[in-house]
N, C-alpha and C. Protein backbone atom coordinates (compact mmCIF):
# COMPACT_ATOMS: atom_id res chain seq x y z
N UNK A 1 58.90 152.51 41.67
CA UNK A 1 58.23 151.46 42.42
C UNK A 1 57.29 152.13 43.43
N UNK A 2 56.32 151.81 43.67
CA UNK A 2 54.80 152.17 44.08
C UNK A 2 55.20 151.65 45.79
N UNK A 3 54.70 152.67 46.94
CA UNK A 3 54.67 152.49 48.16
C UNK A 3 53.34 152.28 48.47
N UNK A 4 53.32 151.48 49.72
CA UNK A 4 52.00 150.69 50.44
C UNK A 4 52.02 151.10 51.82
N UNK A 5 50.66 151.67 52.01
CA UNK A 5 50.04 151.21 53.59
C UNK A 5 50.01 149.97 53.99
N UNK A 6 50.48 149.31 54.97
CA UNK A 6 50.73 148.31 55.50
C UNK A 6 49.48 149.01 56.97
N UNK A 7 48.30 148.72 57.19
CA UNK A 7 47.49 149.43 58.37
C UNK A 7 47.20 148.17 59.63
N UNK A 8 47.60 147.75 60.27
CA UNK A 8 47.11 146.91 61.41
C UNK A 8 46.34 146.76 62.20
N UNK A 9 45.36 146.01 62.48
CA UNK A 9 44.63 145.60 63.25
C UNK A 9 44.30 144.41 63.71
N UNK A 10 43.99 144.41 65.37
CA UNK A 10 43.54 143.61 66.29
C UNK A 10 45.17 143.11 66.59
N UNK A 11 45.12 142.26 67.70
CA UNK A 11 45.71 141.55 67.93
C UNK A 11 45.89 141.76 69.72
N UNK A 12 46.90 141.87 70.82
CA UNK A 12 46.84 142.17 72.22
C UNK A 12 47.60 142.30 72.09
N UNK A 13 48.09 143.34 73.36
CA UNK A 13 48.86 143.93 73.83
C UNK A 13 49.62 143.12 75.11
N UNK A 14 51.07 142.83 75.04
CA UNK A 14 51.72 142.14 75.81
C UNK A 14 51.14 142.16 77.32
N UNK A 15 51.36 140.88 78.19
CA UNK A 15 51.27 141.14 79.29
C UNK A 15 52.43 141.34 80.22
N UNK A 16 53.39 141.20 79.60
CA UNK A 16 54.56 141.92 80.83
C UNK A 16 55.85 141.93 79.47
N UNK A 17 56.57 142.75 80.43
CA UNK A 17 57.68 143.45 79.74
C UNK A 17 58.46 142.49 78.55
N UNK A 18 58.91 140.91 79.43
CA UNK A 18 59.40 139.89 78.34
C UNK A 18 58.55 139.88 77.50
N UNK A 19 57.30 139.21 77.51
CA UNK A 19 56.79 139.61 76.04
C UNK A 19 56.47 140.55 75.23
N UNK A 20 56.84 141.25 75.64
CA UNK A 20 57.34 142.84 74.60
C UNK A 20 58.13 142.70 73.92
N UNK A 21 59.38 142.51 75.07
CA UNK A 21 60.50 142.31 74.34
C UNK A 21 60.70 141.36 72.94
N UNK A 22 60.45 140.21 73.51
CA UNK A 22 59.71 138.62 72.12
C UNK A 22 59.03 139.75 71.00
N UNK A 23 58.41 140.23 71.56
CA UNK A 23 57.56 140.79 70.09
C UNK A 23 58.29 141.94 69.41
N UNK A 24 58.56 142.44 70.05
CA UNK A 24 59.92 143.47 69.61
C UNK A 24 60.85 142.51 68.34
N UNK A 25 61.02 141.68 69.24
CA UNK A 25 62.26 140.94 68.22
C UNK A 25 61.54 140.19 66.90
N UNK A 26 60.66 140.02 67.00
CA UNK A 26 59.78 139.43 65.84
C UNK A 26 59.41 140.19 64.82
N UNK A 27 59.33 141.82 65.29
CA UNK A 27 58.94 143.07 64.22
C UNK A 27 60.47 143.07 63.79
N UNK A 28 61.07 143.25 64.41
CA UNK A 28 62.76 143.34 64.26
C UNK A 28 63.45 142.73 63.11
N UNK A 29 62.84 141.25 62.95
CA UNK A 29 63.44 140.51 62.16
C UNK A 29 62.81 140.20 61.23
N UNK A 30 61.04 140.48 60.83
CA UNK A 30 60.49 140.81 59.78
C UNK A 30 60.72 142.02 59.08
N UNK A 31 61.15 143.31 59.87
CA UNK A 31 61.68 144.91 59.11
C UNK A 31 62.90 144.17 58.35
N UNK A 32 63.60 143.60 59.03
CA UNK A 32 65.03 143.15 58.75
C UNK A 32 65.01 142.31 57.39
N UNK A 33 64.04 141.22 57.15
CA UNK A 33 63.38 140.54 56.65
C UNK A 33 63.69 140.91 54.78
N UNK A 34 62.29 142.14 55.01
CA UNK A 34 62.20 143.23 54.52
C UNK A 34 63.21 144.13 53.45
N UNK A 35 64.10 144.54 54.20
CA UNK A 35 65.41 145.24 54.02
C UNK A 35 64.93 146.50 53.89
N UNK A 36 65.70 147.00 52.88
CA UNK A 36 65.19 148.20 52.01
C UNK A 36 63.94 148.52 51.62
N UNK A 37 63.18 147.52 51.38
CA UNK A 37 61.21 147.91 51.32
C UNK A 37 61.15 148.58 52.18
N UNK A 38 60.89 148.78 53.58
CA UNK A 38 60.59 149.47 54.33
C UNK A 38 60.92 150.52 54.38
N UNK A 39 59.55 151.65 53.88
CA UNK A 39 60.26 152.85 53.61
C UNK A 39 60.20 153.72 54.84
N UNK A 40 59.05 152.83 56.07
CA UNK A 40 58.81 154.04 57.24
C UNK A 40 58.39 152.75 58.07
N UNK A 41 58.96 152.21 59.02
CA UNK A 41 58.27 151.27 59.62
C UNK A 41 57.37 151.53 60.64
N UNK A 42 56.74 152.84 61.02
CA UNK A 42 55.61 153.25 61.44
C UNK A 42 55.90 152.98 62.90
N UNK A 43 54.47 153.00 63.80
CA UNK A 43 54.73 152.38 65.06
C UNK A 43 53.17 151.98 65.24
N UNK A 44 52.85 151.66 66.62
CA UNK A 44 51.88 151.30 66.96
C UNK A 44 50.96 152.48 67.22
N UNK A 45 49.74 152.09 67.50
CA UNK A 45 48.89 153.67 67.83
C UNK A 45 47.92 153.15 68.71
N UNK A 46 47.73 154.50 69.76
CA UNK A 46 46.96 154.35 70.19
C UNK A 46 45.43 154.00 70.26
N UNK A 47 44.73 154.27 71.56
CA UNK A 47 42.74 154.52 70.83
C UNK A 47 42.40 155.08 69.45
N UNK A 48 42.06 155.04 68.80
CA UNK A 48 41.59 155.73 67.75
C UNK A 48 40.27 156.20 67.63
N UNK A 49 39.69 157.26 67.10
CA UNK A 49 38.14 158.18 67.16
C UNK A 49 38.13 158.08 65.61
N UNK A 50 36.54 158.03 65.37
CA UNK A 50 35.84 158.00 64.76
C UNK A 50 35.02 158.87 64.47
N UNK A 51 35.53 160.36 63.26
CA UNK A 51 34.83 161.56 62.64
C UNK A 51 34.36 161.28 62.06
N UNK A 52 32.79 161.80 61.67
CA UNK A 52 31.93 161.64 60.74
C UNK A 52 30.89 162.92 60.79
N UNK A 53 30.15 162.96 59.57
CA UNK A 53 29.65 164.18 59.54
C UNK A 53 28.54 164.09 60.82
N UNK A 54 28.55 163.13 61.57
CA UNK A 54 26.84 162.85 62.59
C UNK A 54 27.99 162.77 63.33
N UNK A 55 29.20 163.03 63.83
CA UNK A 55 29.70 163.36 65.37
C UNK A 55 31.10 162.53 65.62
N UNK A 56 31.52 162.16 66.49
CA UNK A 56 32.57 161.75 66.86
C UNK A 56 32.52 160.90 68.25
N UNK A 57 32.74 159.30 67.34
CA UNK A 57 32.73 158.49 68.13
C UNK A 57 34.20 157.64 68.59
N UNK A 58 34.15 157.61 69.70
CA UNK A 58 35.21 157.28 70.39
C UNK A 58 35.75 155.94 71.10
N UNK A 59 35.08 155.46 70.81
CA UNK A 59 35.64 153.72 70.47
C UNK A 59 36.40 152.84 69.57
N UNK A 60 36.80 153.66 68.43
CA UNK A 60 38.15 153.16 67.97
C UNK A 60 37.46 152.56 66.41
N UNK A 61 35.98 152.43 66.43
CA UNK A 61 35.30 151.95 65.13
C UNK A 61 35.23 150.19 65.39
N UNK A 62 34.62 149.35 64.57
CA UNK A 62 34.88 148.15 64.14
C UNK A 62 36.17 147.72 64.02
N UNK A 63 36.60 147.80 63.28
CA UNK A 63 38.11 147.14 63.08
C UNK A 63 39.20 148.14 63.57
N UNK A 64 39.58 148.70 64.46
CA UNK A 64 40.48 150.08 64.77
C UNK A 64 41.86 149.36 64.30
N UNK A 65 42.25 150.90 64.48
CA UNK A 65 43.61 150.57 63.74
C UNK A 65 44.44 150.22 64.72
N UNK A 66 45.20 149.70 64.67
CA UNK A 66 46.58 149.18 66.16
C UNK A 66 47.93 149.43 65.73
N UNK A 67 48.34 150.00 63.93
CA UNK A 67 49.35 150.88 63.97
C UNK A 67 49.86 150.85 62.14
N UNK A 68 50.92 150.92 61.88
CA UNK A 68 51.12 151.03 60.35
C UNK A 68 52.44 151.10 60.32
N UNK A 69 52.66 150.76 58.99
CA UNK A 69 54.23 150.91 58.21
C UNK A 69 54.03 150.53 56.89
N UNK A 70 55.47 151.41 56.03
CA UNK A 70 55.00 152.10 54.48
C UNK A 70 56.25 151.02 54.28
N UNK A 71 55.62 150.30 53.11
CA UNK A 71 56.71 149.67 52.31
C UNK A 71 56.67 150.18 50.94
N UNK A 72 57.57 149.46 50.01
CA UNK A 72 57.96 149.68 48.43
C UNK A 72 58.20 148.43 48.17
N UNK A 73 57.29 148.37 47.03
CA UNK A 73 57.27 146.81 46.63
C UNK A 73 56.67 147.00 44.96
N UNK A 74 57.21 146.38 44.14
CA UNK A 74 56.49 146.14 42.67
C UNK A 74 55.32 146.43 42.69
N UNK A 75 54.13 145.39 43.15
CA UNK A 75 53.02 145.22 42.70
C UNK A 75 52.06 145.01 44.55
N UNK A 76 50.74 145.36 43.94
CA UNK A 76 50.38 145.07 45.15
C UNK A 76 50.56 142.84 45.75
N UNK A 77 50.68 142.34 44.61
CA UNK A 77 50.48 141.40 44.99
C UNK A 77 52.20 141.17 45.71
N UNK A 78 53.15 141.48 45.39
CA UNK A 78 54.28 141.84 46.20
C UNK A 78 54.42 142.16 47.71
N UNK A 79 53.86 143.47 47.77
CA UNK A 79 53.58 143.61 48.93
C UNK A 79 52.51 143.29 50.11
N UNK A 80 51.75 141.56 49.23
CA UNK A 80 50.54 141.00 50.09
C UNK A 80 51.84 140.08 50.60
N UNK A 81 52.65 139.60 49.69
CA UNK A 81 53.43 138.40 49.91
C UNK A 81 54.78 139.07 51.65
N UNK A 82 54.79 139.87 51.30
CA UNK A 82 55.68 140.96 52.35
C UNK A 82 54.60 140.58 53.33
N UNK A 83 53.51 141.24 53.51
CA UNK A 83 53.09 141.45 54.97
C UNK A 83 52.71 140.03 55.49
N UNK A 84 52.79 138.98 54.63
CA UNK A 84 52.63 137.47 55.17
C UNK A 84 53.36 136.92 56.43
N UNK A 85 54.29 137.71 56.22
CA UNK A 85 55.39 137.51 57.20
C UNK A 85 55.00 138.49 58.54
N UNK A 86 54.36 138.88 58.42
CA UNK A 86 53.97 140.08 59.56
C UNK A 86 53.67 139.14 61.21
N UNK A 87 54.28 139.96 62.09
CA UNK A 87 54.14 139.28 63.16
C UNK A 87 52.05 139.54 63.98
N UNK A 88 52.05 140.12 63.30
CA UNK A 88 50.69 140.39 63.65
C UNK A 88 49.66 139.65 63.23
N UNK A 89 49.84 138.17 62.37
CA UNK A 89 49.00 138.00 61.78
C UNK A 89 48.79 136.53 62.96
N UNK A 90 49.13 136.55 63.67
CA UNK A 90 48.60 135.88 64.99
C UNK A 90 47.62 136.83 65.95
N UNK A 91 46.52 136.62 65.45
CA UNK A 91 45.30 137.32 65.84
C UNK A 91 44.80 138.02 65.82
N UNK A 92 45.99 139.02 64.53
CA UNK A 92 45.05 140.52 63.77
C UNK A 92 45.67 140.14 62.40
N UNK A 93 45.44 141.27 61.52
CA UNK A 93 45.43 141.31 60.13
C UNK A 93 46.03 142.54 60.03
N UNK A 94 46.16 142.25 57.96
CA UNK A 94 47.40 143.36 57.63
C UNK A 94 46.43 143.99 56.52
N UNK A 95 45.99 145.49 56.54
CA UNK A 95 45.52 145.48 55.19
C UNK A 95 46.25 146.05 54.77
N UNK A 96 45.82 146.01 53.40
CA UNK A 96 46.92 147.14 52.32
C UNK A 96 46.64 147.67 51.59
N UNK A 97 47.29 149.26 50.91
CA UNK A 97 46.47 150.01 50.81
C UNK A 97 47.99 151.01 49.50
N UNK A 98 47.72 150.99 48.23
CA UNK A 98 48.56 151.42 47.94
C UNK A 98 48.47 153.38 47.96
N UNK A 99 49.84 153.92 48.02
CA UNK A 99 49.98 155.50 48.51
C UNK A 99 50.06 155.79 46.65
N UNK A 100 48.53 157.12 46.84
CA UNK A 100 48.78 157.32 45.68
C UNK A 100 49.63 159.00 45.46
N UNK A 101 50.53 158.90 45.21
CA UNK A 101 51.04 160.44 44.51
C UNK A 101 50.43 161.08 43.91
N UNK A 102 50.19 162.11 44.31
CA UNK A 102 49.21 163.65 44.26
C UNK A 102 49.80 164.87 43.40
């Protein structure tokens, strides 16, 4: 069975500690969700930079990334139906991206 980038973007960053916590519990119970798919539930990430052969820009790009986690799922259309549930999809998005073995 074939593993997926699960890559995140947009959405905000809590304004105080309780809603952390809330959101905490919402990743919590979608990993949980999940079960065993989740092969790395990743974390959040910081700023992100932008290498290119004309230099290095430091604003994070157009769509920056805001963090990731690797699932295992059949098919990609499997693992579209998985990240539906994603708590992030209140005001960012999930792309996906299958891991190819080298």
């Amino acid at each position: 069975m074939p593993d997926y980038v699960f890559a995140y973007h947009g959405s905000k960053k809590p304004e105080t500690a309780e809603e952390g916590q809330k959101e905490m519990e919402k990743w919590g119970a979608w990993f949980a969700q999940m079960g065993d798919a989740v092969v790395n539930p990743g974390n959040a990430v910081g700023q992100s930079w932008t290498v290119s052969g004309s230099g290095i820009n430091h604003d994070g790009g157009a769509n920056p990334l805001s963090g990731f986690t690797v699932v295992r799922a059949d098919s990609m259309e499997a693992a579209a139906e998985m990240a539906k549930g994603c708590p992030i999809l209140n005001g960012g998005t999930v792309e996906i991206a299958p891991v190819i073995e080298m």
